[in-house]
N, C-alpha and C. Protein backbone atom coordinates (compact mmCIF):
# COMPACT_ATOMS: atom_id res chain seq x y z
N UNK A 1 122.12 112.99 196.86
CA UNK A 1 122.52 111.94 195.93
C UNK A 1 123.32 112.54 194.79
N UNK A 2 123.93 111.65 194.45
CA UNK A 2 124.77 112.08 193.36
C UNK A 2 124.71 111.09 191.54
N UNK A 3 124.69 112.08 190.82
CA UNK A 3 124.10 111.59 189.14
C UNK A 3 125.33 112.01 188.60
N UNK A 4 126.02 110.43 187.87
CA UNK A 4 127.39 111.08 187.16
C UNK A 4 126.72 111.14 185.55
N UNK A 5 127.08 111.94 184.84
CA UNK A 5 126.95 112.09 183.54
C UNK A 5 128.08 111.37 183.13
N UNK A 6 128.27 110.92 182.04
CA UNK A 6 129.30 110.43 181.44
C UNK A 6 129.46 110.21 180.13
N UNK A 7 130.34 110.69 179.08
CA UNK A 7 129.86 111.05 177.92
C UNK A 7 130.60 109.21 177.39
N UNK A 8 130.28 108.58 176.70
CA UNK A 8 130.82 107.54 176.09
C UNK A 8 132.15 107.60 175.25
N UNK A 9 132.84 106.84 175.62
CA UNK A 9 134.40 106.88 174.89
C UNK A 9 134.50 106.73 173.35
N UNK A 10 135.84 107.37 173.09
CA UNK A 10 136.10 107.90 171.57
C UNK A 10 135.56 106.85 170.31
N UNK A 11 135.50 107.62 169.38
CA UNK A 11 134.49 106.88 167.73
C UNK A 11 135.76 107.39 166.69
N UNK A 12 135.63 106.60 165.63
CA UNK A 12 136.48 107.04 164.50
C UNK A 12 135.93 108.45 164.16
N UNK A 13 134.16 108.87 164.38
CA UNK A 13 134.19 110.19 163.71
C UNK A 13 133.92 111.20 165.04
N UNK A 14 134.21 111.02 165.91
CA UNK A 14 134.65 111.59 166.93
C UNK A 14 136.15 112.44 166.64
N UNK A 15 137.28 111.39 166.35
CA UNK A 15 138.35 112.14 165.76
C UNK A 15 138.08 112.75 164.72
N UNK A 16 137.35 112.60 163.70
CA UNK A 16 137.37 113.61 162.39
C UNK A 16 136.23 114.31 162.13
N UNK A 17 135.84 114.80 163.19
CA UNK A 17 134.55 115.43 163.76
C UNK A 17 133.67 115.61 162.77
N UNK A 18 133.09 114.63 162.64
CA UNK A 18 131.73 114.17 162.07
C UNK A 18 130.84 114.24 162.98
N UNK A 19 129.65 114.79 161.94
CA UNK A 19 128.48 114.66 163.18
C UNK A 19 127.94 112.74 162.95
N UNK A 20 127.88 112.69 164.47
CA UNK A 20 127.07 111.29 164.07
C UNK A 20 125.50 111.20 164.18
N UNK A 21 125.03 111.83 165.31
CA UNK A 21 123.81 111.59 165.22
C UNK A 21 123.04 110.24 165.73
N UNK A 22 122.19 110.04 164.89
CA UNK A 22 121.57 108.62 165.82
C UNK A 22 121.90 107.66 164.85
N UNK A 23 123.29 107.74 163.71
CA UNK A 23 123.87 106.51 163.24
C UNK A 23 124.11 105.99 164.43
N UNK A 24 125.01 105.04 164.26
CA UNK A 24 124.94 103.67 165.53
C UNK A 24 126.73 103.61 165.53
N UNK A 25 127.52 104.26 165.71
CA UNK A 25 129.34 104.67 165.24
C UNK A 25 129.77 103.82 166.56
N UNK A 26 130.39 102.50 166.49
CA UNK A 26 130.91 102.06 167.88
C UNK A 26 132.30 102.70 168.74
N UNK A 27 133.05 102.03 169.79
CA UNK A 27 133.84 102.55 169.34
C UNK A 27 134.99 102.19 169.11
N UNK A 28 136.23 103.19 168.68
CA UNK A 28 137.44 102.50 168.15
C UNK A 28 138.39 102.09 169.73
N UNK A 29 139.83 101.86 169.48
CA UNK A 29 140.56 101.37 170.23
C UNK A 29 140.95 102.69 171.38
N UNK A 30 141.13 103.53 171.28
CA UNK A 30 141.24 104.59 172.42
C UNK A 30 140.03 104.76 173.31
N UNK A 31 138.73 104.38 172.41
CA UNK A 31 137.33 104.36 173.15
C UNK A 31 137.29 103.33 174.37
N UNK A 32 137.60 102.00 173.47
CA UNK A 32 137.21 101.29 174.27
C UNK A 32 137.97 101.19 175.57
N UNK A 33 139.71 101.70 175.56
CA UNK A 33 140.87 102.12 176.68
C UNK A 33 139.70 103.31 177.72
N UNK A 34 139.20 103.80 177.19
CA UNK A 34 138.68 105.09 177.69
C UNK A 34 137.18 104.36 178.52
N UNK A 35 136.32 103.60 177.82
CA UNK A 35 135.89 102.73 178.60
C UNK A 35 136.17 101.88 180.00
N UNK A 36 136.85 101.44 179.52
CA UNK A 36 137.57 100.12 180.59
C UNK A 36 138.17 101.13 182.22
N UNK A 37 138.54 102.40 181.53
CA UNK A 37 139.09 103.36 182.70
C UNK A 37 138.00 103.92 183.34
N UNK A 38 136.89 103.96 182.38
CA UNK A 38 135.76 104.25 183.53
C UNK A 38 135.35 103.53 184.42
N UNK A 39 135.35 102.67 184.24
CA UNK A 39 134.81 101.32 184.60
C UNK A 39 135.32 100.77 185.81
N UNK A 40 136.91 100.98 185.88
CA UNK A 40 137.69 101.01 186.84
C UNK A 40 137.76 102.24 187.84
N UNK A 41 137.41 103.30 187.71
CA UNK A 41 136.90 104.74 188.20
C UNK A 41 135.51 104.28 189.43
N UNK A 42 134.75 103.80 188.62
CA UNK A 42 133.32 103.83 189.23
C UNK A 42 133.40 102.34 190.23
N UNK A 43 133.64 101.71 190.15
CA UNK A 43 134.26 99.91 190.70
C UNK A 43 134.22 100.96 192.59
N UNK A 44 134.93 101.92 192.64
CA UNK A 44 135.15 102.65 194.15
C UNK A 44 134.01 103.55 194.37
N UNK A 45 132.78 103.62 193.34
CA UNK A 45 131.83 104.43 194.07
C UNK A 45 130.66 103.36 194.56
N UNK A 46 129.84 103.87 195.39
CA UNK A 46 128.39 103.06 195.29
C UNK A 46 127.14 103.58 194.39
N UNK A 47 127.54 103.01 193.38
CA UNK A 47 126.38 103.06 192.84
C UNK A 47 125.03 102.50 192.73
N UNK A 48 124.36 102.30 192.39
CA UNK A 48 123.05 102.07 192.33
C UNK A 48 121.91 101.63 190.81
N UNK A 49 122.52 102.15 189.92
CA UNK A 49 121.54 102.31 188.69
C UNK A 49 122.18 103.34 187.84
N UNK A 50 122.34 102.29 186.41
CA UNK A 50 122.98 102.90 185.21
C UNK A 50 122.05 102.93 184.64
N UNK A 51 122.00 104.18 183.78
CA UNK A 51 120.73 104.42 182.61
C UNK A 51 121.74 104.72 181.47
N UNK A 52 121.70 104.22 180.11
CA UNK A 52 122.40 104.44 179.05
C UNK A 52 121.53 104.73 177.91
N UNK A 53 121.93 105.72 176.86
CA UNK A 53 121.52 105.59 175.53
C UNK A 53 121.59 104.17 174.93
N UNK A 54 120.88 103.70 173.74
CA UNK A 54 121.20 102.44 173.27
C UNK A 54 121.81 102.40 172.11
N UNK A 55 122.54 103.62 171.48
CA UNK A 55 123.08 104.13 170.48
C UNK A 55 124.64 103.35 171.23
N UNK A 56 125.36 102.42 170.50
CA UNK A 56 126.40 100.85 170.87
C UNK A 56 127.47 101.86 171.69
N UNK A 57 127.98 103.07 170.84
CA UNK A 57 128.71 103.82 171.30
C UNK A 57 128.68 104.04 172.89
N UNK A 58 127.34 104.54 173.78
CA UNK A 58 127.24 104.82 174.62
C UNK A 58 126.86 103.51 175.64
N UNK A 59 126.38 102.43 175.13
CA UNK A 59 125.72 101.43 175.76
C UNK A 59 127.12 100.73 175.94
N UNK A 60 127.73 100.16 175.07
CA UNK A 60 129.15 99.39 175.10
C UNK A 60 130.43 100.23 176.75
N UNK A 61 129.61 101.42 176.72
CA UNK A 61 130.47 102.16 177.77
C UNK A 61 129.86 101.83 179.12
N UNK A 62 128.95 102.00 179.12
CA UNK A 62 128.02 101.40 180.31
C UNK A 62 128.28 100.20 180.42
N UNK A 63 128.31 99.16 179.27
CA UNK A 63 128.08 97.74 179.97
C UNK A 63 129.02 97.34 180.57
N UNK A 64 130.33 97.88 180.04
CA UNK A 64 132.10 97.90 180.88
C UNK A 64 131.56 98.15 182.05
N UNK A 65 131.28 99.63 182.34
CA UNK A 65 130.45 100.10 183.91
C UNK A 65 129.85 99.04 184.48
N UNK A 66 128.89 98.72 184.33
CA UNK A 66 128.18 97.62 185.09
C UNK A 66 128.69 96.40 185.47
N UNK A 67 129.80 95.75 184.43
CA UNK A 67 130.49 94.52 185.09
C UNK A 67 131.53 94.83 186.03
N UNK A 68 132.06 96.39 186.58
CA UNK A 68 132.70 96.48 187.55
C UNK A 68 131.89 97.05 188.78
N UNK A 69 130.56 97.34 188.41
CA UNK A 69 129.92 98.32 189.56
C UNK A 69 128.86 96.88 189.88
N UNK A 70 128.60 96.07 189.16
CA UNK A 70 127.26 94.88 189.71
C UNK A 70 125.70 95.52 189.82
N UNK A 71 125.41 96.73 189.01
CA UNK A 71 124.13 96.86 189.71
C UNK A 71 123.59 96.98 188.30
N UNK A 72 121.97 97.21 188.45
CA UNK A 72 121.08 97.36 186.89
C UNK A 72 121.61 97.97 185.82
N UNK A 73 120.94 98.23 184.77
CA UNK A 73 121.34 98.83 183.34
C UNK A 73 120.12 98.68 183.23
N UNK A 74 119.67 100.22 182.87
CA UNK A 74 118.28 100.49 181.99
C UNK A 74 119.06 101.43 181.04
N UNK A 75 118.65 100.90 179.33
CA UNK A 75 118.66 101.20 178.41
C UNK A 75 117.27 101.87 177.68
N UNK A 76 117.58 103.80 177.47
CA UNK A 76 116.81 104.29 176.73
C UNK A 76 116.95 105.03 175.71
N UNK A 77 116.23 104.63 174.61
CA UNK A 77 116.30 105.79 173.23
C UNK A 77 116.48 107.21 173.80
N UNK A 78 115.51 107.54 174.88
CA UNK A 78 115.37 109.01 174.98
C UNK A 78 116.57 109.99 175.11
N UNK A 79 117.64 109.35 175.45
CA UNK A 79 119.20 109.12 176.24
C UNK A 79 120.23 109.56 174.87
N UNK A 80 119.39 109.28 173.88
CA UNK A 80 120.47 109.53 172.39
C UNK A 80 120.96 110.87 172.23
N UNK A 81 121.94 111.01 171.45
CA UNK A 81 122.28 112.19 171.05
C UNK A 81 121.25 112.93 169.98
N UNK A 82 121.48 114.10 169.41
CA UNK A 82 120.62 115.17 168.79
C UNK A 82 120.50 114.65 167.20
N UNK A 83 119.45 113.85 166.77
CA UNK A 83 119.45 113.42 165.68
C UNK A 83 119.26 114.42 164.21
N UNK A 84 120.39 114.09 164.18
CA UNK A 84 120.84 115.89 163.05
C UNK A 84 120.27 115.36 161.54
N UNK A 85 119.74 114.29 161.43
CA UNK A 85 119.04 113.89 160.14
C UNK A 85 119.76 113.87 159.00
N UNK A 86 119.71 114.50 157.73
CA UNK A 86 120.55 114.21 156.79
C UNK A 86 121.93 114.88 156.47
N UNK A 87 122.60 115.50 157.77
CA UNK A 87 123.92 115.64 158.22
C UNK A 87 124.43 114.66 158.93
N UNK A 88 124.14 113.82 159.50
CA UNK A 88 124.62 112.63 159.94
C UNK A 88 125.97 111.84 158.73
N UNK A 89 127.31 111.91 159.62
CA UNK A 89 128.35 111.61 158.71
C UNK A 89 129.25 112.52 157.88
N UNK A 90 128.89 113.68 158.29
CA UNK A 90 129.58 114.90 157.73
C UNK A 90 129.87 116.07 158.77
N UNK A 91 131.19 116.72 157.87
CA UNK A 91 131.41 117.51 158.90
C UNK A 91 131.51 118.87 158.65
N UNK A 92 131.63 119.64 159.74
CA UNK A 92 130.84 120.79 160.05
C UNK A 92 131.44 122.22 158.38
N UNK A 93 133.06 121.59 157.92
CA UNK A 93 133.58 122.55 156.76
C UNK A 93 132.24 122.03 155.70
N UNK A 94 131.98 120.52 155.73
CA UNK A 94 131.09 120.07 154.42
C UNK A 94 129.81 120.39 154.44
N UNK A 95 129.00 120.46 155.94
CA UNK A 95 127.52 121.30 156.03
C UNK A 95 127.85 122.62 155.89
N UNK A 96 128.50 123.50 156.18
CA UNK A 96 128.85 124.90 155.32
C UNK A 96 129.31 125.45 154.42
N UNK A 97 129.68 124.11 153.74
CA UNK A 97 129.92 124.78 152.33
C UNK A 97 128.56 124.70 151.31
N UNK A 98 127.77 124.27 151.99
CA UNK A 98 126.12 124.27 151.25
C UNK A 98 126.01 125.69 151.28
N UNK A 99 126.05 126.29 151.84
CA UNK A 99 125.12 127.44 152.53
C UNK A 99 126.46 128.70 151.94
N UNK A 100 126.08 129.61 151.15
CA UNK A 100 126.86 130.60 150.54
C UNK A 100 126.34 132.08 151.65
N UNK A 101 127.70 132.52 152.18
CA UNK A 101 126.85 133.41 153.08
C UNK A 101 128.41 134.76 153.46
N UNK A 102 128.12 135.62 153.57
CA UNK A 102 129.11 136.32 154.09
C UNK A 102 129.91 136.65 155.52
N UNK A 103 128.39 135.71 156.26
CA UNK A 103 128.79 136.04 157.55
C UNK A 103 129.24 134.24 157.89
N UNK A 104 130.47 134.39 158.95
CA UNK A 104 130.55 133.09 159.53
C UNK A 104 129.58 132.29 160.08
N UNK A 105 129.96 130.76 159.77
CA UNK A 105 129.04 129.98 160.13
C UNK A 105 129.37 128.97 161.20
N UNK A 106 128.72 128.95 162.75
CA UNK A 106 129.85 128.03 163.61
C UNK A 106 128.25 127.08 163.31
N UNK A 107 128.26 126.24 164.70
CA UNK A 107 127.60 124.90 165.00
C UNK A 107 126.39 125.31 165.20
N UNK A 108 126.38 126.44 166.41
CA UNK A 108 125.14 127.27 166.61
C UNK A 108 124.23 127.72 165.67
N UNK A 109 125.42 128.58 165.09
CA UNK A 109 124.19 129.58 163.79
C UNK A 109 123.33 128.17 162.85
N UNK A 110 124.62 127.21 162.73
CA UNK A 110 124.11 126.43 161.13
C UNK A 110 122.37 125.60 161.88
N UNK A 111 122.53 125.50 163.02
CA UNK A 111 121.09 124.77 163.06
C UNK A 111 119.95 125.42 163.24
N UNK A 112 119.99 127.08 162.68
CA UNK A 112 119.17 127.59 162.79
C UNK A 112 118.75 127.58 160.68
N UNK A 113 119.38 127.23 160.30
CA UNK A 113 119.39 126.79 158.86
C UNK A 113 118.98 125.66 158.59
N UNK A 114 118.46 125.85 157.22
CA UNK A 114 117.57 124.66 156.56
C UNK A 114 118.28 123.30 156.92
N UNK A 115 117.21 121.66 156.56
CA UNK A 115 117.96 120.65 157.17
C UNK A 115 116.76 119.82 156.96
N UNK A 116 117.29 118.54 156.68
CA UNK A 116 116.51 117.22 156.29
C UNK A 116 115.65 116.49 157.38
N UNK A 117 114.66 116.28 157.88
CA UNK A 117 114.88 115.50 158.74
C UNK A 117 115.31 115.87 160.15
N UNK A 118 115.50 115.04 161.36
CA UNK A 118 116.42 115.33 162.50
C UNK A 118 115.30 116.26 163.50
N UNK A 119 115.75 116.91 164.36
CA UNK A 119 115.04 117.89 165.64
C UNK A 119 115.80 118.90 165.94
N UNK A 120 115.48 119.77 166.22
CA UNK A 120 115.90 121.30 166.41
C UNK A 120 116.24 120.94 167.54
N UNK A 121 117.28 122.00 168.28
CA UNK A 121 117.79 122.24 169.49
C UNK A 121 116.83 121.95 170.57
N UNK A 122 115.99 122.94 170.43
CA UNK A 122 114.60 123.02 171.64
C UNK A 122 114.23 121.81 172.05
N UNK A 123 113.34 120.80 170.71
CA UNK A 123 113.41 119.83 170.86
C UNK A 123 114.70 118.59 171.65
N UNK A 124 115.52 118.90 171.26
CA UNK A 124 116.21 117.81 171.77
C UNK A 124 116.70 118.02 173.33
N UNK A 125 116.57 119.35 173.50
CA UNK A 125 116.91 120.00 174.50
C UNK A 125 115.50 119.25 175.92
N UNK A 126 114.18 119.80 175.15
CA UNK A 126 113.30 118.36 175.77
C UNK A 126 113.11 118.17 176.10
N UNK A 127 113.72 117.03 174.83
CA UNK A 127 113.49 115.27 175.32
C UNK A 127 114.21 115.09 176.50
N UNK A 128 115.68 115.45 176.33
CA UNK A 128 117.02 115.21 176.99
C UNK A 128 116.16 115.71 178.83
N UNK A 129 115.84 116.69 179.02
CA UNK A 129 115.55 117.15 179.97
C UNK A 129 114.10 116.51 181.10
N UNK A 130 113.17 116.27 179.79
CA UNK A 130 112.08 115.23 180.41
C UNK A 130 112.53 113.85 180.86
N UNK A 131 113.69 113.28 179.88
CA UNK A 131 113.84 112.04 180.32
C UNK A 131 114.77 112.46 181.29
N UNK A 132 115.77 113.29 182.28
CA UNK A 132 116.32 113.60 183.03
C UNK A 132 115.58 113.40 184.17
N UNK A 133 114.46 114.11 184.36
CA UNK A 133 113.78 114.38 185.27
C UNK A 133 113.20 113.29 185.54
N UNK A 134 112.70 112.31 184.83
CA UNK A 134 112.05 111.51 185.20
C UNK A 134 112.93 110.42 185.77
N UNK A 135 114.11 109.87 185.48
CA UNK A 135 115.17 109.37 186.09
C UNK A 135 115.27 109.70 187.97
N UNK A 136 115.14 110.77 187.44
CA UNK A 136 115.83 111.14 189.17
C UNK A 136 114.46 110.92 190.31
N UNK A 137 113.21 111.31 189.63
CA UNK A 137 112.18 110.98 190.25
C UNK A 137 112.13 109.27 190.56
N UNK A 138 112.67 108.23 189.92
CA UNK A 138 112.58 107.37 190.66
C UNK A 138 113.97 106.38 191.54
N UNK A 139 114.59 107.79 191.87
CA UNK A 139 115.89 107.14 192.67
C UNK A 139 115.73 108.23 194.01
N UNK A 140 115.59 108.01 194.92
CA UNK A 140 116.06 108.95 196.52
C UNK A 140 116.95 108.58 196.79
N UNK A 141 117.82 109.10 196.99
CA UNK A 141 119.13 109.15 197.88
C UNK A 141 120.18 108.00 197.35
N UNK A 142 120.14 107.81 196.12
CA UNK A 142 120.62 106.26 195.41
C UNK A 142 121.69 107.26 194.30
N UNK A 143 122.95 107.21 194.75
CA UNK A 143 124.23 107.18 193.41
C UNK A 143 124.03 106.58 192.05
N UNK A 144 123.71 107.39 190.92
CA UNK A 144 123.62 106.72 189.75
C UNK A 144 124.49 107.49 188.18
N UNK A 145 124.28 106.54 187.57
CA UNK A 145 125.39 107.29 186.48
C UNK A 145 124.32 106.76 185.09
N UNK A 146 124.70 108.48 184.46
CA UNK A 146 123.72 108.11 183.26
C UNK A 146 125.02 108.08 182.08
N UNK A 147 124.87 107.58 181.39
CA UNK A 147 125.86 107.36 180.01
C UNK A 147 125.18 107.16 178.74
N UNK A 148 126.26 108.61 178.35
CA UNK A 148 125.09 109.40 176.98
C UNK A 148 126.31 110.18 175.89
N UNK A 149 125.98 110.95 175.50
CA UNK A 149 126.74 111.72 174.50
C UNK A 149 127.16 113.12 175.23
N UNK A 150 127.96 113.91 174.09
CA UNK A 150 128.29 115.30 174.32
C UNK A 150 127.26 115.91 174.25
N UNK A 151 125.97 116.57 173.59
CA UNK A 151 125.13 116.73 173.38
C UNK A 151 124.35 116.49 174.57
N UNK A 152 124.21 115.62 174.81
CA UNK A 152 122.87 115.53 175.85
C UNK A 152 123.68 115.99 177.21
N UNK A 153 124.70 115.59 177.08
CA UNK A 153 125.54 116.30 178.56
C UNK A 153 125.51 117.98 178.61
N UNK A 154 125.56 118.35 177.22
CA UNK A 154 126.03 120.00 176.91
C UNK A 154 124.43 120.28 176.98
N UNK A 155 123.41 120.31 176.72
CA UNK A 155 121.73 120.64 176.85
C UNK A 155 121.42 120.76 177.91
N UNK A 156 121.97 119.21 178.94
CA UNK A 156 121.30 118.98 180.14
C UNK A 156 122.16 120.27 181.56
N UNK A 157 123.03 120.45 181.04
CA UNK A 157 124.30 121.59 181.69
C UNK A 157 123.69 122.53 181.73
N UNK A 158 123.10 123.47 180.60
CA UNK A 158 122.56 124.66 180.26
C UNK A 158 121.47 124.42 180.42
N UNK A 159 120.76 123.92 180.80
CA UNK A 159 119.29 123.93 181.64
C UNK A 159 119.53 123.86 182.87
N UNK A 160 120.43 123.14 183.78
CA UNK A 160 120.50 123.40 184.90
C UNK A 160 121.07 124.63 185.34
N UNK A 161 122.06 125.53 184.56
CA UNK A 161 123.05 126.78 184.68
C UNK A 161 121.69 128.07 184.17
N UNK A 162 120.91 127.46 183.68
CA UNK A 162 119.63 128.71 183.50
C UNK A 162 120.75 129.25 181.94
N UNK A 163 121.26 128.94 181.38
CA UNK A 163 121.79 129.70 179.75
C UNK A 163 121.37 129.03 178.91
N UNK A 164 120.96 130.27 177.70
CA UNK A 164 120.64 129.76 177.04
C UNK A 164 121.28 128.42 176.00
N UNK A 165 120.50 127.96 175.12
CA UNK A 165 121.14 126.66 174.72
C UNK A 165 122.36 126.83 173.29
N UNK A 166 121.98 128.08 172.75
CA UNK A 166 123.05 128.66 172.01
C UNK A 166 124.22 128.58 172.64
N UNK A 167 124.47 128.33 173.83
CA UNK A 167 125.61 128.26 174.64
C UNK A 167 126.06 127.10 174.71
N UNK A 168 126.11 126.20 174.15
CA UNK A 168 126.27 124.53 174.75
C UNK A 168 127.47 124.47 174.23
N UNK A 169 127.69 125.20 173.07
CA UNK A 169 128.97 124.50 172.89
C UNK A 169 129.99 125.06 173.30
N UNK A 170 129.77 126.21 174.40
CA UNK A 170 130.94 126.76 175.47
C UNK A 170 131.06 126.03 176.51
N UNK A 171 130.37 124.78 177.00
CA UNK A 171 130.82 123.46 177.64
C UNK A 171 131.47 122.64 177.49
N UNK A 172 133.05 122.87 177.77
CA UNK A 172 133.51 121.00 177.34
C UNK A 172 133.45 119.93 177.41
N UNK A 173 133.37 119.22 177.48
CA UNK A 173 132.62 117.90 177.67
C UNK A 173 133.50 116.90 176.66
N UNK A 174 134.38 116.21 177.37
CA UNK A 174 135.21 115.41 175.94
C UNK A 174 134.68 113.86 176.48
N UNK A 175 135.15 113.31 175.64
CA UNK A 175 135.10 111.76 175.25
C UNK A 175 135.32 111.02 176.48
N UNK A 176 134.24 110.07 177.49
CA UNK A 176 134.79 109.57 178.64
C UNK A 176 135.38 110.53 179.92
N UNK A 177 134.26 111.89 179.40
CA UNK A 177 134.61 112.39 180.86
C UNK A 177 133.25 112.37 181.91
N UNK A 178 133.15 112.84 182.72
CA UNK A 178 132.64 112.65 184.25
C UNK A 178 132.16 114.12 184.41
N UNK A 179 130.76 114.43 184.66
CA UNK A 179 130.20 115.71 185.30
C UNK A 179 129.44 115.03 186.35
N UNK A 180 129.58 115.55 187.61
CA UNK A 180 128.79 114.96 188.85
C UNK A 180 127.66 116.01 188.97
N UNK A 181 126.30 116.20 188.98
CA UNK A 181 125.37 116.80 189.62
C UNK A 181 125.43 115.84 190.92
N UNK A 182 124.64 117.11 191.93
CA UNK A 182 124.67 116.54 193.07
C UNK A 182 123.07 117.08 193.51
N UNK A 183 121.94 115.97 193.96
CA UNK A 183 120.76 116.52 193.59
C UNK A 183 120.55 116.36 195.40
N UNK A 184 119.81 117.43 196.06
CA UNK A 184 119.13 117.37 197.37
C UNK A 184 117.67 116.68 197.66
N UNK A 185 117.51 116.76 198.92
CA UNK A 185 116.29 116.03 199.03
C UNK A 185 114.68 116.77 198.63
N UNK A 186 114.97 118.39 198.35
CA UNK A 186 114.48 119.13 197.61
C UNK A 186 114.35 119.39 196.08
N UNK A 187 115.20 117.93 195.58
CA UNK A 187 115.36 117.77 194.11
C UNK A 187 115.80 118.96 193.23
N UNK A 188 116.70 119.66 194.26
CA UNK A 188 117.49 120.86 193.92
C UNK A 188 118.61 120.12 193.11
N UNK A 189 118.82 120.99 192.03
CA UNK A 189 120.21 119.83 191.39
C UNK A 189 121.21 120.99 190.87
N UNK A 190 122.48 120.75 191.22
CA UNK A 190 124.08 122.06 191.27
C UNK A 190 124.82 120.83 190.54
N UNK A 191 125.46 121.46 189.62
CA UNK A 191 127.08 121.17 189.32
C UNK A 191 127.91 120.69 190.44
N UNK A 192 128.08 119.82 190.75
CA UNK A 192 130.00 119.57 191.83
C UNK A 192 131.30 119.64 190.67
N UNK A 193 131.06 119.13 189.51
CA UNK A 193 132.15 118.89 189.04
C UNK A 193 131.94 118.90 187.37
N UNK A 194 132.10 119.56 186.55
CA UNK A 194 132.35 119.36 185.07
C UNK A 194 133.45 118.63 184.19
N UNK A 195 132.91 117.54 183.26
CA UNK A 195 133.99 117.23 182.24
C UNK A 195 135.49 116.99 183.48
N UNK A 196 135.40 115.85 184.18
CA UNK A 196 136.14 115.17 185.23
C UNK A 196 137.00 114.55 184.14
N UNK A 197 138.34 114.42 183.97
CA UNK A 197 138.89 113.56 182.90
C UNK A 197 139.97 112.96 183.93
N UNK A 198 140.41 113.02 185.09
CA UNK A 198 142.05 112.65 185.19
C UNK A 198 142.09 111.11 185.31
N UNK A 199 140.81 110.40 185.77
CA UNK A 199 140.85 108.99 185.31
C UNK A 199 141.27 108.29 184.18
N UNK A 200 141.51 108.89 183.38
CA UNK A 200 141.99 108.71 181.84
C UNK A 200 142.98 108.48 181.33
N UNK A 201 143.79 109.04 182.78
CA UNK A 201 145.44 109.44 182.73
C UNK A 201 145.76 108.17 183.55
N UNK A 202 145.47 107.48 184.09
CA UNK A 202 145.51 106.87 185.25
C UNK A 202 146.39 105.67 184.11
């Protein structure tokens, strides 16, 4: 069987790379283009069962999905992106300019630094992974597409690749793209395809 990941189409702070977090950021006019192309993408597969975050961003992408594919929509919190707490809405020059330090500061290092609120990597890493698993346990041999964030796509990658999660953000994963796992009847689960974009172009 086959599980498409699919990250939800573009946000205003998507372009001005803001973290969003579990604000609720819908999306803008390239999103929703980026939507509608999924939508038309998946219309030629058989699917079976959409599972979406309920964060509008990711759900609004799915529900396009579902009026061209005809089958369920289960909507779950667990599905959200990494709730970064009182960084939510800022971006990554404005969370480092808190922090006075000599050594560089990327995405990785800063969440090993102080912070309001929100869940550590591990944690979100998880959730993301329990609610994975439990998904697939109730589909055999059934095509389904989960629709979620960068984040939960980049966690759920590096748990299946065995690296560590300091690594996630050497995954690309852009706005409205497509990673296919392909899971056996041994609930063995491989990569076929990463961050799929040429539907986009279409």
């Amino acid at each position: 069987m086959k599980c498409y990941l699919v990250r939800h189409g573009q946000t205003s702070w998507n372009e001005t790379h803001r973290f969003q977090g579990w604000l609720d950021i819908g999306l803008d006019t390239i999103g929703m283009l980026q939507a509608k192309m999924l939508a038309d993408y998946f219309k030629q597969e058989d699917i079976k069962h959409i599972y979406s975050s309920d964060l509008t961003r990711a759900l609004k992408t799915a529900q396009l999905i579902q009026q061209k594919t005809d089958c369920p929509l289960t909507i779950s919190k667990n599905l959200r992106e990494l709730n970064v707490g009182n960084w939510e809405g800022m971006t990554l020059d404005e969370i480092t300019s808190e922090f006075k330090s000599d050594d560089p500061i990327d995405e990785t290092t800063l969440f090993g630094k102080g912070r309001s609120g929100g869940e550590s990597l591990e944690e979100f890493q998880t959730r993301i992974v329990e609610c994975f698993h439990k998904i697939i346990e109730k589909h055999q041999n059934q095509d389904m597409i989960i629709v979620t964030h960068g984040g939960v796509v980049r966690v759920l990658l590096c748990h299946i690749l065995g690296c560590d999660i300091s690594q996630k953000n050497t995954l690309k994963i852009d706005n409205g793209s497509i990673s296919i796992l392909e899971i056996n009847e041994s609930r063995e689960i491989s990569i076929k395809e990463q961050n799929v974009t040429k539907h986009l172009s279409t």
